[in-house]
N, C-alpha and C. Protein backbone atom coordinates (compact mmCIF):
# COMPACT_ATOMS: atom_id res chain seq x y z
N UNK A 1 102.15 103.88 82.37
CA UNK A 1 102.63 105.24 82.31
C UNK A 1 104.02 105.28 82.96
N UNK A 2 105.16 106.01 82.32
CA UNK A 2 106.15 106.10 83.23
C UNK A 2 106.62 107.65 83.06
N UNK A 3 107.31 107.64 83.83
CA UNK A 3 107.47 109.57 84.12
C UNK A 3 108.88 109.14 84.94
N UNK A 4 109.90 109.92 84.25
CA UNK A 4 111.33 110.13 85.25
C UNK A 4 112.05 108.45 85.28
N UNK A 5 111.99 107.29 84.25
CA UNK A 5 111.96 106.65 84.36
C UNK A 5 111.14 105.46 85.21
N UNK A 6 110.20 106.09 85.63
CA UNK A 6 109.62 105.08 86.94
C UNK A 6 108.30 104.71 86.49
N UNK A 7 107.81 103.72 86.70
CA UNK A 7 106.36 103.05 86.19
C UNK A 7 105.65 103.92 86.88
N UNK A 8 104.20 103.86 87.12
CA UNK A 8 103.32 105.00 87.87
C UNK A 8 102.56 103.30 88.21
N UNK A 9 102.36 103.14 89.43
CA UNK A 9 101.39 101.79 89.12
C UNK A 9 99.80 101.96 89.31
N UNK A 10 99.23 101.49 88.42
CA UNK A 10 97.81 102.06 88.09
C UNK A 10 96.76 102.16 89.42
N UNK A 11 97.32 101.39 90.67
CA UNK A 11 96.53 101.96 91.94
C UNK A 11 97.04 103.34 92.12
N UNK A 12 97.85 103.98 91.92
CA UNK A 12 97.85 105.60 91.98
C UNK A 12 97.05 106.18 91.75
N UNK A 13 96.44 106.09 90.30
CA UNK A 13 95.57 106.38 89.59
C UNK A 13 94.29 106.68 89.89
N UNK A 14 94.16 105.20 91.04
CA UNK A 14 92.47 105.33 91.52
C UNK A 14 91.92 106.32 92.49
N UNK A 15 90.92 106.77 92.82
CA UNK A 15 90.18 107.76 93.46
C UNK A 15 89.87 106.82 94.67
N UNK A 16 89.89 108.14 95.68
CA UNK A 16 89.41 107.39 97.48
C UNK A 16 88.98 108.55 98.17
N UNK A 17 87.81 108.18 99.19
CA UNK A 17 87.61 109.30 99.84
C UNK A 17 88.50 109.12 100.82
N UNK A 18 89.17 109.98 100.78
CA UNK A 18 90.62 109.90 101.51
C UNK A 18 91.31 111.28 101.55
N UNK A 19 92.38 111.56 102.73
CA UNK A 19 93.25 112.69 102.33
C UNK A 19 94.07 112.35 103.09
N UNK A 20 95.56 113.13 103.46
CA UNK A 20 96.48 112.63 104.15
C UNK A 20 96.27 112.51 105.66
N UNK A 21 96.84 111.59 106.50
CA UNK A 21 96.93 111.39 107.62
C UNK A 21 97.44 112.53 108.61
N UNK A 22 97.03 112.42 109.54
CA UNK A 22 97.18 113.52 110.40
C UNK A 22 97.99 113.12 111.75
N UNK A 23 99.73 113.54 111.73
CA UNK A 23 100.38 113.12 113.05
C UNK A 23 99.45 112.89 114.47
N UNK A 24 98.96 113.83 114.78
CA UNK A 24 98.39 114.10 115.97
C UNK A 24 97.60 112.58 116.15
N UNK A 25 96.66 112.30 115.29
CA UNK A 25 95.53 111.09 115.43
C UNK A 25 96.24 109.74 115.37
N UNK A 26 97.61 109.81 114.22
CA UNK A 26 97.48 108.17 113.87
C UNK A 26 98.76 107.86 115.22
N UNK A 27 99.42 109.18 115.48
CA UNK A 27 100.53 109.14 116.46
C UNK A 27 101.59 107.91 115.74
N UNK A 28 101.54 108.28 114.49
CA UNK A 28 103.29 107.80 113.77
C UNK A 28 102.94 106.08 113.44
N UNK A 29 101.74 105.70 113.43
CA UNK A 29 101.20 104.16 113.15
C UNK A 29 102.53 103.78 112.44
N UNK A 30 103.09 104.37 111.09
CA UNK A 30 104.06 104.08 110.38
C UNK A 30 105.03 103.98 110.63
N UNK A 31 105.62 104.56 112.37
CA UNK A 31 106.80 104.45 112.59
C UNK A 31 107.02 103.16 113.59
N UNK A 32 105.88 102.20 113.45
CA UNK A 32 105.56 101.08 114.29
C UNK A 32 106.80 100.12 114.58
N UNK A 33 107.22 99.75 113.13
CA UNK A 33 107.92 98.56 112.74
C UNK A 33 109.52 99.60 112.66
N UNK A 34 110.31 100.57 112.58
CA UNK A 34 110.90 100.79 112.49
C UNK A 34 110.99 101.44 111.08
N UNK A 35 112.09 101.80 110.14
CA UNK A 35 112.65 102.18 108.95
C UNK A 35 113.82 101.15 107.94
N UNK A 36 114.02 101.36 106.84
CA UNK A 36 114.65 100.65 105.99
C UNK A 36 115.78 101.64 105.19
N UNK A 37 117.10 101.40 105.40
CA UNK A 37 117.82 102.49 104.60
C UNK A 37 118.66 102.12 103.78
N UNK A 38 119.23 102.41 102.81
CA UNK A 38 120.57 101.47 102.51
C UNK A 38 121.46 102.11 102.52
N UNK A 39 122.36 101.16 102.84
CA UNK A 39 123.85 101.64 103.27
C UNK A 39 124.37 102.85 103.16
N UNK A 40 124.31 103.03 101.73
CA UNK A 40 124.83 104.45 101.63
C UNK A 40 124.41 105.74 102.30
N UNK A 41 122.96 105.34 102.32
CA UNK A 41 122.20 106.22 103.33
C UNK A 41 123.13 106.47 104.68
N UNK A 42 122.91 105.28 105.33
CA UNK A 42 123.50 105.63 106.69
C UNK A 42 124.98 106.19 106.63
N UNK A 43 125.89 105.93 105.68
CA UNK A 43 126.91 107.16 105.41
C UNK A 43 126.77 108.53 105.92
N UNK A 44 126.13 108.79 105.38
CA UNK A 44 125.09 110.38 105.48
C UNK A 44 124.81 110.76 107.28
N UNK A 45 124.68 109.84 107.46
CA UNK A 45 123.94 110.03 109.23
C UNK A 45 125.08 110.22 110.23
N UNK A 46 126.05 109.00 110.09
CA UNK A 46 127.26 108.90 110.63
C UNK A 46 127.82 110.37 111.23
N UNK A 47 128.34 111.31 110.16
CA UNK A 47 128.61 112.68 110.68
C UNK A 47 127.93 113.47 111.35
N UNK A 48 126.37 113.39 111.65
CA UNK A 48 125.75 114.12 112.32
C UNK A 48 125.48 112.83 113.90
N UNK A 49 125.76 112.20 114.26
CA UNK A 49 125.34 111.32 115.48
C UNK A 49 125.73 112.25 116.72
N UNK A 50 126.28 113.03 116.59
CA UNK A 50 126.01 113.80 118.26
C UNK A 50 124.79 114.57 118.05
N UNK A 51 124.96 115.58 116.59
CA UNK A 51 123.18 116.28 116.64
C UNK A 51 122.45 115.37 116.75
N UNK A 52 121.97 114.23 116.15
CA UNK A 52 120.81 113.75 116.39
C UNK A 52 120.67 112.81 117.44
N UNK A 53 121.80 112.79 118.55
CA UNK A 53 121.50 112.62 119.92
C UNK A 53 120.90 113.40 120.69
N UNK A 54 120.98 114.73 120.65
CA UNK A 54 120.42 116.06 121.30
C UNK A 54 118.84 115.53 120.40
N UNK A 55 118.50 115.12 120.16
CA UNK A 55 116.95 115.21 119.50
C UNK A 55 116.64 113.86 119.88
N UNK A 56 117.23 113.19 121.02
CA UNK A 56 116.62 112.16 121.03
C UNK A 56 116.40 111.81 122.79
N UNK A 57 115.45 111.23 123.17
CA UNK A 57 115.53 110.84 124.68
C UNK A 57 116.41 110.66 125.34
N UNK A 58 116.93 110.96 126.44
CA UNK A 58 118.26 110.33 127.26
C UNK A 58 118.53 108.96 126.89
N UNK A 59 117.06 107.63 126.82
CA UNK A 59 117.59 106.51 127.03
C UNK A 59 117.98 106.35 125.54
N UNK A 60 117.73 106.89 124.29
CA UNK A 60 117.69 105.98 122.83
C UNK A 60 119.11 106.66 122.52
N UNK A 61 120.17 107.42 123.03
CA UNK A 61 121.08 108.19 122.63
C UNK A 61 122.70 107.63 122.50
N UNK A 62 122.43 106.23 122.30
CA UNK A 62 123.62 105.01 122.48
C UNK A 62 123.22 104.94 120.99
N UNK A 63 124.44 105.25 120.16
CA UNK A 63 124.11 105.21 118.36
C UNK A 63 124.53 103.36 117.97
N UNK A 64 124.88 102.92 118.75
CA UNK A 64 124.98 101.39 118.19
C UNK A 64 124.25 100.74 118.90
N UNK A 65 122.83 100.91 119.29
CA UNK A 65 121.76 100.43 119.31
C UNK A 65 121.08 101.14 118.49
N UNK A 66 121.25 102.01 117.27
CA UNK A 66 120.41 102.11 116.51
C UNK A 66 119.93 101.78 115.24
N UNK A 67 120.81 100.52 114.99
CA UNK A 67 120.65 99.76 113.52
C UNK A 67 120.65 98.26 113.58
N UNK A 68 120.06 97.47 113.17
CA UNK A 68 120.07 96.33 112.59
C UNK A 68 121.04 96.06 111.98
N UNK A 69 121.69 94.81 111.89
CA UNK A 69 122.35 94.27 111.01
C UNK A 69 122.15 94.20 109.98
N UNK A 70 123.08 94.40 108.93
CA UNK A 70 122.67 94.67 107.67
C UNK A 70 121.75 93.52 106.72
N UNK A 71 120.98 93.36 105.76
CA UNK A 71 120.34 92.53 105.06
C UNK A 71 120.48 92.82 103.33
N UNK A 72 120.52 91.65 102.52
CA UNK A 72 120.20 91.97 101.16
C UNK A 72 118.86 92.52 100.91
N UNK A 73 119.03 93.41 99.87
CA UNK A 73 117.89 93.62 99.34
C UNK A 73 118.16 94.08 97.61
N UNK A 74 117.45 93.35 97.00
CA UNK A 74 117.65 93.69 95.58
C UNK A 74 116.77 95.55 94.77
N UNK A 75 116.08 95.54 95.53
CA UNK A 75 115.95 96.86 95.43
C UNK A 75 116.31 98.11 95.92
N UNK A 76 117.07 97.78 96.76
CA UNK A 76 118.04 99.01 97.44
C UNK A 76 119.25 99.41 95.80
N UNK A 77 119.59 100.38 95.95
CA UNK A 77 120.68 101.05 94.89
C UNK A 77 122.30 100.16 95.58
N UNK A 78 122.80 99.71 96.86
CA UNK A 78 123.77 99.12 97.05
C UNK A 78 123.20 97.72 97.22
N UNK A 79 122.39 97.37 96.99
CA UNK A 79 121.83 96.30 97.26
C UNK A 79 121.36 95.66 99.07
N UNK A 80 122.23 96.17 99.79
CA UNK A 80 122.12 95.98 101.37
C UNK A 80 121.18 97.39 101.89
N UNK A 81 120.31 97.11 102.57
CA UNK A 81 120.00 97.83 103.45
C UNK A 81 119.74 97.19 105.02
N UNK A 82 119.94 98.42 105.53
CA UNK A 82 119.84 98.13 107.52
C UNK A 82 118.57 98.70 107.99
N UNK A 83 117.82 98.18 109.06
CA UNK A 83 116.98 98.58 110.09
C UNK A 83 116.77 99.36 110.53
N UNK A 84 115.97 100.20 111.28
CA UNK A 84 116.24 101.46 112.34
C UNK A 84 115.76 99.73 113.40
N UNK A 85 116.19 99.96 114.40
CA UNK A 85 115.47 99.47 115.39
C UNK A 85 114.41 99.79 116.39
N UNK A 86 113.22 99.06 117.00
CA UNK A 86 112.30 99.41 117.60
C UNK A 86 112.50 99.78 119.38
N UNK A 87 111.57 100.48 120.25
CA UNK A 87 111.55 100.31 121.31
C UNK A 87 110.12 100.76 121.63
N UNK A 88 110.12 100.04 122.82
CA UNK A 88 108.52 100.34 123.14
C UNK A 88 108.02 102.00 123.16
N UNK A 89 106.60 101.58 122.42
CA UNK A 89 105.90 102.71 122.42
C UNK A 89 105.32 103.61 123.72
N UNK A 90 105.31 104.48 124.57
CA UNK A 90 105.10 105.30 125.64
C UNK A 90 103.37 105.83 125.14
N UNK A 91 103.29 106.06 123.70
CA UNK A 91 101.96 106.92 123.53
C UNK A 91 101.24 105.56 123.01
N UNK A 92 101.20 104.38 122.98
CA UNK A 92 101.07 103.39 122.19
C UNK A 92 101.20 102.11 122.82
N UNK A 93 100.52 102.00 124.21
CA UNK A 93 100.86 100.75 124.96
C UNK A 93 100.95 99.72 124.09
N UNK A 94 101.56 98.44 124.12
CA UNK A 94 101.81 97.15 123.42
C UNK A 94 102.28 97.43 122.11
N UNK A 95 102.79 98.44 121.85
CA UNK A 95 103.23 98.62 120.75
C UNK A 95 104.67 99.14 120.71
N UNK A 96 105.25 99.16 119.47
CA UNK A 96 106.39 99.67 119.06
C UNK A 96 106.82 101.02 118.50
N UNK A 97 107.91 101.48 118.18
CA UNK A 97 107.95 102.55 117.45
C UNK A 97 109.27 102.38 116.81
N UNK A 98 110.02 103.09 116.27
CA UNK A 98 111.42 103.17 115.50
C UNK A 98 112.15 104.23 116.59
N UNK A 99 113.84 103.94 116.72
CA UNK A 99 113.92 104.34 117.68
C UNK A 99 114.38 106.07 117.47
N UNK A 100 113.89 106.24 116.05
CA UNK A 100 114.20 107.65 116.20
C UNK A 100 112.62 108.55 116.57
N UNK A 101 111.79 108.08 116.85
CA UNK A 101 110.76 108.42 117.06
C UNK A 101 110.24 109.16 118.29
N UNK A 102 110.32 110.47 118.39
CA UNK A 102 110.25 111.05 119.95
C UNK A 102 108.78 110.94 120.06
N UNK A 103 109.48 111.27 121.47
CA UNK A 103 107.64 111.35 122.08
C UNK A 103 106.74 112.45 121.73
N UNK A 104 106.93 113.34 120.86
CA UNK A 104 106.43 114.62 120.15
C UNK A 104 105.97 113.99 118.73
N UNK A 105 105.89 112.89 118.42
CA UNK A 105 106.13 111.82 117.30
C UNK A 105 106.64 112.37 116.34
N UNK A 106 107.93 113.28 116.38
CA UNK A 106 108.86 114.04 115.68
C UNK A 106 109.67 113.01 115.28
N UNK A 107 110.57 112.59 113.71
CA UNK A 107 111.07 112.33 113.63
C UNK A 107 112.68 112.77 114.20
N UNK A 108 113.31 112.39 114.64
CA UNK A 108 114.95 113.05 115.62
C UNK A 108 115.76 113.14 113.86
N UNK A 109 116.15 112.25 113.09
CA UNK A 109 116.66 112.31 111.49
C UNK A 109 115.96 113.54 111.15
N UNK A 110 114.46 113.56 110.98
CA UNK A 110 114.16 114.91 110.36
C UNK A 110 114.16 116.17 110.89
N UNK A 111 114.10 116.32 112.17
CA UNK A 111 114.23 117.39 113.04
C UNK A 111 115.58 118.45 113.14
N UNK A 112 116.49 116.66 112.85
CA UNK A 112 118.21 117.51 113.26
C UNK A 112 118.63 117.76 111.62
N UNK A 113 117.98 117.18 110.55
CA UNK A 113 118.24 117.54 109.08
C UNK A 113 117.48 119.36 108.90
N UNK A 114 116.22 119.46 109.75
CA UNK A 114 116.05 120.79 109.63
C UNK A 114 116.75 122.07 110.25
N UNK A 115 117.37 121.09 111.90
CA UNK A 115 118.31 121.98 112.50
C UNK A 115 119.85 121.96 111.55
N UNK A 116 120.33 121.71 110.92
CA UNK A 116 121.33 121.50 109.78
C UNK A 116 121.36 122.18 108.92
N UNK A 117 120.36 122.34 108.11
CA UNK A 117 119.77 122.90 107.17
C UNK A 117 120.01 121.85 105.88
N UNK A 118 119.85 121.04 105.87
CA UNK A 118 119.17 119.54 105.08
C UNK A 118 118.38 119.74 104.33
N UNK A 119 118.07 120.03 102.96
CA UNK A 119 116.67 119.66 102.07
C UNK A 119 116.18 118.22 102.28
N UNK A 120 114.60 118.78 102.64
CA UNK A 120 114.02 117.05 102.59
C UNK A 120 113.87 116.42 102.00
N UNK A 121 114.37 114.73 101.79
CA UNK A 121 114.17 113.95 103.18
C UNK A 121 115.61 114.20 104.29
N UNK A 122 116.24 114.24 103.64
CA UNK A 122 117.68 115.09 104.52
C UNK A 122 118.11 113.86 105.07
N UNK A 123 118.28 113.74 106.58
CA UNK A 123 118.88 112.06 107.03
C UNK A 123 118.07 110.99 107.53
N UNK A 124 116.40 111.45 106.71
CA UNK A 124 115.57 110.79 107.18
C UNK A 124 115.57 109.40 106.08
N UNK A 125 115.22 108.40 106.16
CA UNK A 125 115.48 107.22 104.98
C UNK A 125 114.78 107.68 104.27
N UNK A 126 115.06 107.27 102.82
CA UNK A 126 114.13 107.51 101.78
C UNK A 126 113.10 106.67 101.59
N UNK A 127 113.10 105.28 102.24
CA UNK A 127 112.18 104.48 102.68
C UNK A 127 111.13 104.85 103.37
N UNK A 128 111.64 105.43 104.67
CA UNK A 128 110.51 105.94 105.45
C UNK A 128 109.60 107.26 104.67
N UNK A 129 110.60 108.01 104.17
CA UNK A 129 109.56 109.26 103.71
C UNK A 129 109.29 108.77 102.33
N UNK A 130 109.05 107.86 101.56
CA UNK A 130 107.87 107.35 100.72
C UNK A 130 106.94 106.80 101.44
N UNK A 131 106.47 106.18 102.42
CA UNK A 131 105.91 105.58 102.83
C UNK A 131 104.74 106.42 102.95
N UNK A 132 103.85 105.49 102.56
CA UNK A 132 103.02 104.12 102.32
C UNK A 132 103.60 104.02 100.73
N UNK A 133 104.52 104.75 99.80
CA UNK A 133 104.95 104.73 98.90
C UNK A 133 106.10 103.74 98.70
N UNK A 134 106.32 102.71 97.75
CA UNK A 134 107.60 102.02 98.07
C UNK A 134 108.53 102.04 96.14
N UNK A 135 109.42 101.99 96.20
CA UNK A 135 109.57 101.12 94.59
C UNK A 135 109.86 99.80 94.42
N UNK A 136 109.35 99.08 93.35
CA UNK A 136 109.77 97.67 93.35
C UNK A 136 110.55 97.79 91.93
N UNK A 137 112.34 97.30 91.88
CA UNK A 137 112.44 97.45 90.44
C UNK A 137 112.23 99.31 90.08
N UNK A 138 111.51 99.16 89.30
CA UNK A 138 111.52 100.53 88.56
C UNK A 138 110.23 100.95 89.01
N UNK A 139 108.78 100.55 89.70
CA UNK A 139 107.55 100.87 89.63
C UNK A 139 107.03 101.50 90.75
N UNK A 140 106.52 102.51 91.13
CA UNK A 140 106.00 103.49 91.95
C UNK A 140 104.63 102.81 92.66
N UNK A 141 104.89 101.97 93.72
CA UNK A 141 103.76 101.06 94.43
C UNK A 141 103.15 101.55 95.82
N UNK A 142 101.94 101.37 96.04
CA UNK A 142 101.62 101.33 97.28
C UNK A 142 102.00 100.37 98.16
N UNK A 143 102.88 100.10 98.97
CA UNK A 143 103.21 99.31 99.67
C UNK A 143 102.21 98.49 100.55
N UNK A 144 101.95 97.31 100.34
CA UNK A 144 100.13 96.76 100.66
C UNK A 144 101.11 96.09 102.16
N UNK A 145 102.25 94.93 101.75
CA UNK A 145 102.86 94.45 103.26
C UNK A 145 102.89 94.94 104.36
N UNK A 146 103.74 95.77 104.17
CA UNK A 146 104.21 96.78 106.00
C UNK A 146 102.91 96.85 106.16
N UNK A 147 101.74 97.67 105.37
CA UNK A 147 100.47 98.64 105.65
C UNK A 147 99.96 96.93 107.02
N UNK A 148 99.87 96.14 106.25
CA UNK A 148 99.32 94.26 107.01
C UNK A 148 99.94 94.78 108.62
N UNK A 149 101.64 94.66 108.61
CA UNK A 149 102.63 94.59 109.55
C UNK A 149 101.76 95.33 110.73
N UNK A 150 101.78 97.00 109.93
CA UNK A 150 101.81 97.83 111.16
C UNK A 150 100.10 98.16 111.48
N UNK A 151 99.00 96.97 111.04
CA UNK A 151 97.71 97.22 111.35
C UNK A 151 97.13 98.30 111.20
N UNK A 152 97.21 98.89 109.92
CA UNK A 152 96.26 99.64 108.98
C UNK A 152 96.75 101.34 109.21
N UNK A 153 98.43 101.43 109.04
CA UNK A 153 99.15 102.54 108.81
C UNK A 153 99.14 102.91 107.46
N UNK A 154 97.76 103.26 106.87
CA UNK A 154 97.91 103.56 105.56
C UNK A 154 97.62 105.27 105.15
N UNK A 155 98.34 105.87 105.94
CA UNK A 155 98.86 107.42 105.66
C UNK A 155 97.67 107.96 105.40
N UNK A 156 96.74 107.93 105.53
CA UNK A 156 95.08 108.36 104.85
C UNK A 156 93.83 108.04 106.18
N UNK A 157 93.30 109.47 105.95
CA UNK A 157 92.08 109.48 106.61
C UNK A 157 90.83 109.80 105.50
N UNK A 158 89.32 109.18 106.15
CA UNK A 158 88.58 109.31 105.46
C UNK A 158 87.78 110.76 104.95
N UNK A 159 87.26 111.24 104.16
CA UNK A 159 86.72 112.41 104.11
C UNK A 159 85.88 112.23 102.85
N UNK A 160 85.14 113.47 102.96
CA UNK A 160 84.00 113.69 101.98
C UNK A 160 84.41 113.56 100.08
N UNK A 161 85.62 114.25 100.10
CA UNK A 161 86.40 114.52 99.04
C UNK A 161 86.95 113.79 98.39
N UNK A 162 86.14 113.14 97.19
CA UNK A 162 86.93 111.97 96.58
C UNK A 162 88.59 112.98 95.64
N UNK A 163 89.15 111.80 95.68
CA UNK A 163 90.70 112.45 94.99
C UNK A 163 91.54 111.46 94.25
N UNK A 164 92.18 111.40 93.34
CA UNK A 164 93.18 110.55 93.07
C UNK A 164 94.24 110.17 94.27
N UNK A 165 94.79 108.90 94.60
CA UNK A 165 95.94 108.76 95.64
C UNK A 165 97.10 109.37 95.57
N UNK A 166 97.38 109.45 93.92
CA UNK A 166 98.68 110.24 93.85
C UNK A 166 98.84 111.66 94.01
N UNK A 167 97.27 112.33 94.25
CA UNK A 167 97.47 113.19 94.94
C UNK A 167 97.48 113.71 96.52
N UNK A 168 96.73 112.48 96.94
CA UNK A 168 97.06 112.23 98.60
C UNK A 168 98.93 112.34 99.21
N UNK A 169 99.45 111.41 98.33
CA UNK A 169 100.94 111.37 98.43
C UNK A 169 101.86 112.24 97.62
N UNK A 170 101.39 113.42 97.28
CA UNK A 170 102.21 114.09 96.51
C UNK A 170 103.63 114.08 96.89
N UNK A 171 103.85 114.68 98.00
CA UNK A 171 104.79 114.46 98.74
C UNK A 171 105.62 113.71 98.38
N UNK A 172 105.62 112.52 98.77
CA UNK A 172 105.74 111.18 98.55
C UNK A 172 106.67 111.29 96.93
N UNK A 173 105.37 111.07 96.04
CA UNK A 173 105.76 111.56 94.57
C UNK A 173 107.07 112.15 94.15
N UNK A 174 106.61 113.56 94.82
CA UNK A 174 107.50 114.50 94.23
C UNK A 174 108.78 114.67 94.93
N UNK A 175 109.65 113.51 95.80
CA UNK A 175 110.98 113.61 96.03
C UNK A 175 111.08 112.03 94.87
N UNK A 176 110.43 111.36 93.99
CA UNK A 176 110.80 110.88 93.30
C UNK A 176 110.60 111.21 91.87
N UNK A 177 109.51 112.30 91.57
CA UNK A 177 109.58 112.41 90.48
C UNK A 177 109.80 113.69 89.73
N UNK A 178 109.88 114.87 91.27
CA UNK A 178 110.79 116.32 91.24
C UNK A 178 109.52 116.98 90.73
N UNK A 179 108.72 118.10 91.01
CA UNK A 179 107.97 119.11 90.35
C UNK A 179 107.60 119.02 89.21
N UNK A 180 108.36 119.33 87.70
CA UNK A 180 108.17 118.64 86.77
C UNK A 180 107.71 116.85 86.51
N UNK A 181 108.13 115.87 87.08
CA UNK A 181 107.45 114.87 87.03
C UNK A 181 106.24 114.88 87.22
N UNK A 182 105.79 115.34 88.53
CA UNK A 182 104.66 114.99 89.39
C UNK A 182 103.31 115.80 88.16
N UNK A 183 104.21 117.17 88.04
CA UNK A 183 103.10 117.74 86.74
C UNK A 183 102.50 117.22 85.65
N UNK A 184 103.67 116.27 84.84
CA UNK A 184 103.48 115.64 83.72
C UNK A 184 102.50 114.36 84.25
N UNK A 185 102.89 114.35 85.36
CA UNK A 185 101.71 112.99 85.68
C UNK A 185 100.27 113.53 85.76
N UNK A 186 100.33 114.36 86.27
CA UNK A 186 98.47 115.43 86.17
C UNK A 186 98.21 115.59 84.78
N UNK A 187 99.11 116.68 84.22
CA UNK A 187 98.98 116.03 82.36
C UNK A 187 98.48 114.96 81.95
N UNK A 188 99.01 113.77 82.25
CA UNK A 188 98.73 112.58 81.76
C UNK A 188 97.70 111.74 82.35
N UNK A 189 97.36 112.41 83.42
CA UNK A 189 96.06 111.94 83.85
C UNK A 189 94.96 112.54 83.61
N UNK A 190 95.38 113.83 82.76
CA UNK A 190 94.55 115.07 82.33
C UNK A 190 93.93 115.81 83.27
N UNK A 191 94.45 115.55 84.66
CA UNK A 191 93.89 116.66 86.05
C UNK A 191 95.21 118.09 86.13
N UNK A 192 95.70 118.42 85.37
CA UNK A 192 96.55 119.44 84.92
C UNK A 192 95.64 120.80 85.24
């Protein structure tokens, strides 16, 4: 199936008793390993680095400790993307977090994109806000790796209510496949 140019990959498709994850419980599991952006992205951020210092702890508020060196990647749109970098977790002994990650497990990118007035994902990566959603190429995947990485950050809690996944991640979906996409995909799954 493809919709908006993009494959749909047929684990979307499948049913889980499942529904979305809940900040409060998983306390940001996903923001374990850090974020992935590409370049052009961080363009975008550059002009706002004093707001999204005010949204961030006294110690994480040094903006060139906040990226990785850049890396290839063939699925990025410039081909390079950079890191967020990690620092230890406070709610999360032995663990990590990304360093835009407050202790409110507020994203500081999404917080200061709402203080801005930013449509979302705004200066949050588009990496991070698909997630557990990724693309490979052209195809709309559940990202199975990181989920390994960050020890079972898979955006979903259990419940009574079986559902399709792609409707767990609508969200997700619909900053890639816009309102109209996401519809035609219910169409075509005939849950319209």
């Amino acid at each position: 199936m493809i919709i908006n140019g993009f494959k749909i990959h047929p684990e979307l498709l499948e049913e889980a008793d499942a529904e979305r994850c809940v900040l409060n419980e998983c306390l940001g599991a996903c923001c374990t390993g850090g974020a992935w952006l590409d370049v052009a992205q961080l363009k975008t951020i550059v002009p706002h680095v004093e707001a999204i210092k005010l949204n961030l702890p006294a110690d994480r508020r040094d903006p060139n400790a906040w990226f990785s060196a850049p890396e290839s990647d063939e699925d990025s749109p410039a081909g390079v993307i950079v890191g967020t970098n990690v620092v230890g977790d406070s709610r999360r002994p032995d663990r990590t977090c990304c360093v835009f990650l407050r202790p409110d497990r507020l994203c500081a990118l999404q917080v200061t994109s709402d203080q801005i007035g930013l449509e979302y994902p705004g200066l949050k990566p588009l990496f991070c806000a698909l997630y557990p959603l990724q693309i490979h190429g052209d195809e709309i995947v559940i990202d199975h790796d990181t989920l390994q990485k960050l020890g079972g950050a898979t955006c979903r809690r259990a419940c009574a209510r079986r559902q399709p996944l792609y409707r767990i991640f609508k969200e997700e979906l619909l900053l890639l496949l816009a309102e109209e996409g996401y519809r035609e995909l219910e169409r075509l799954t005939g849950n319209a």
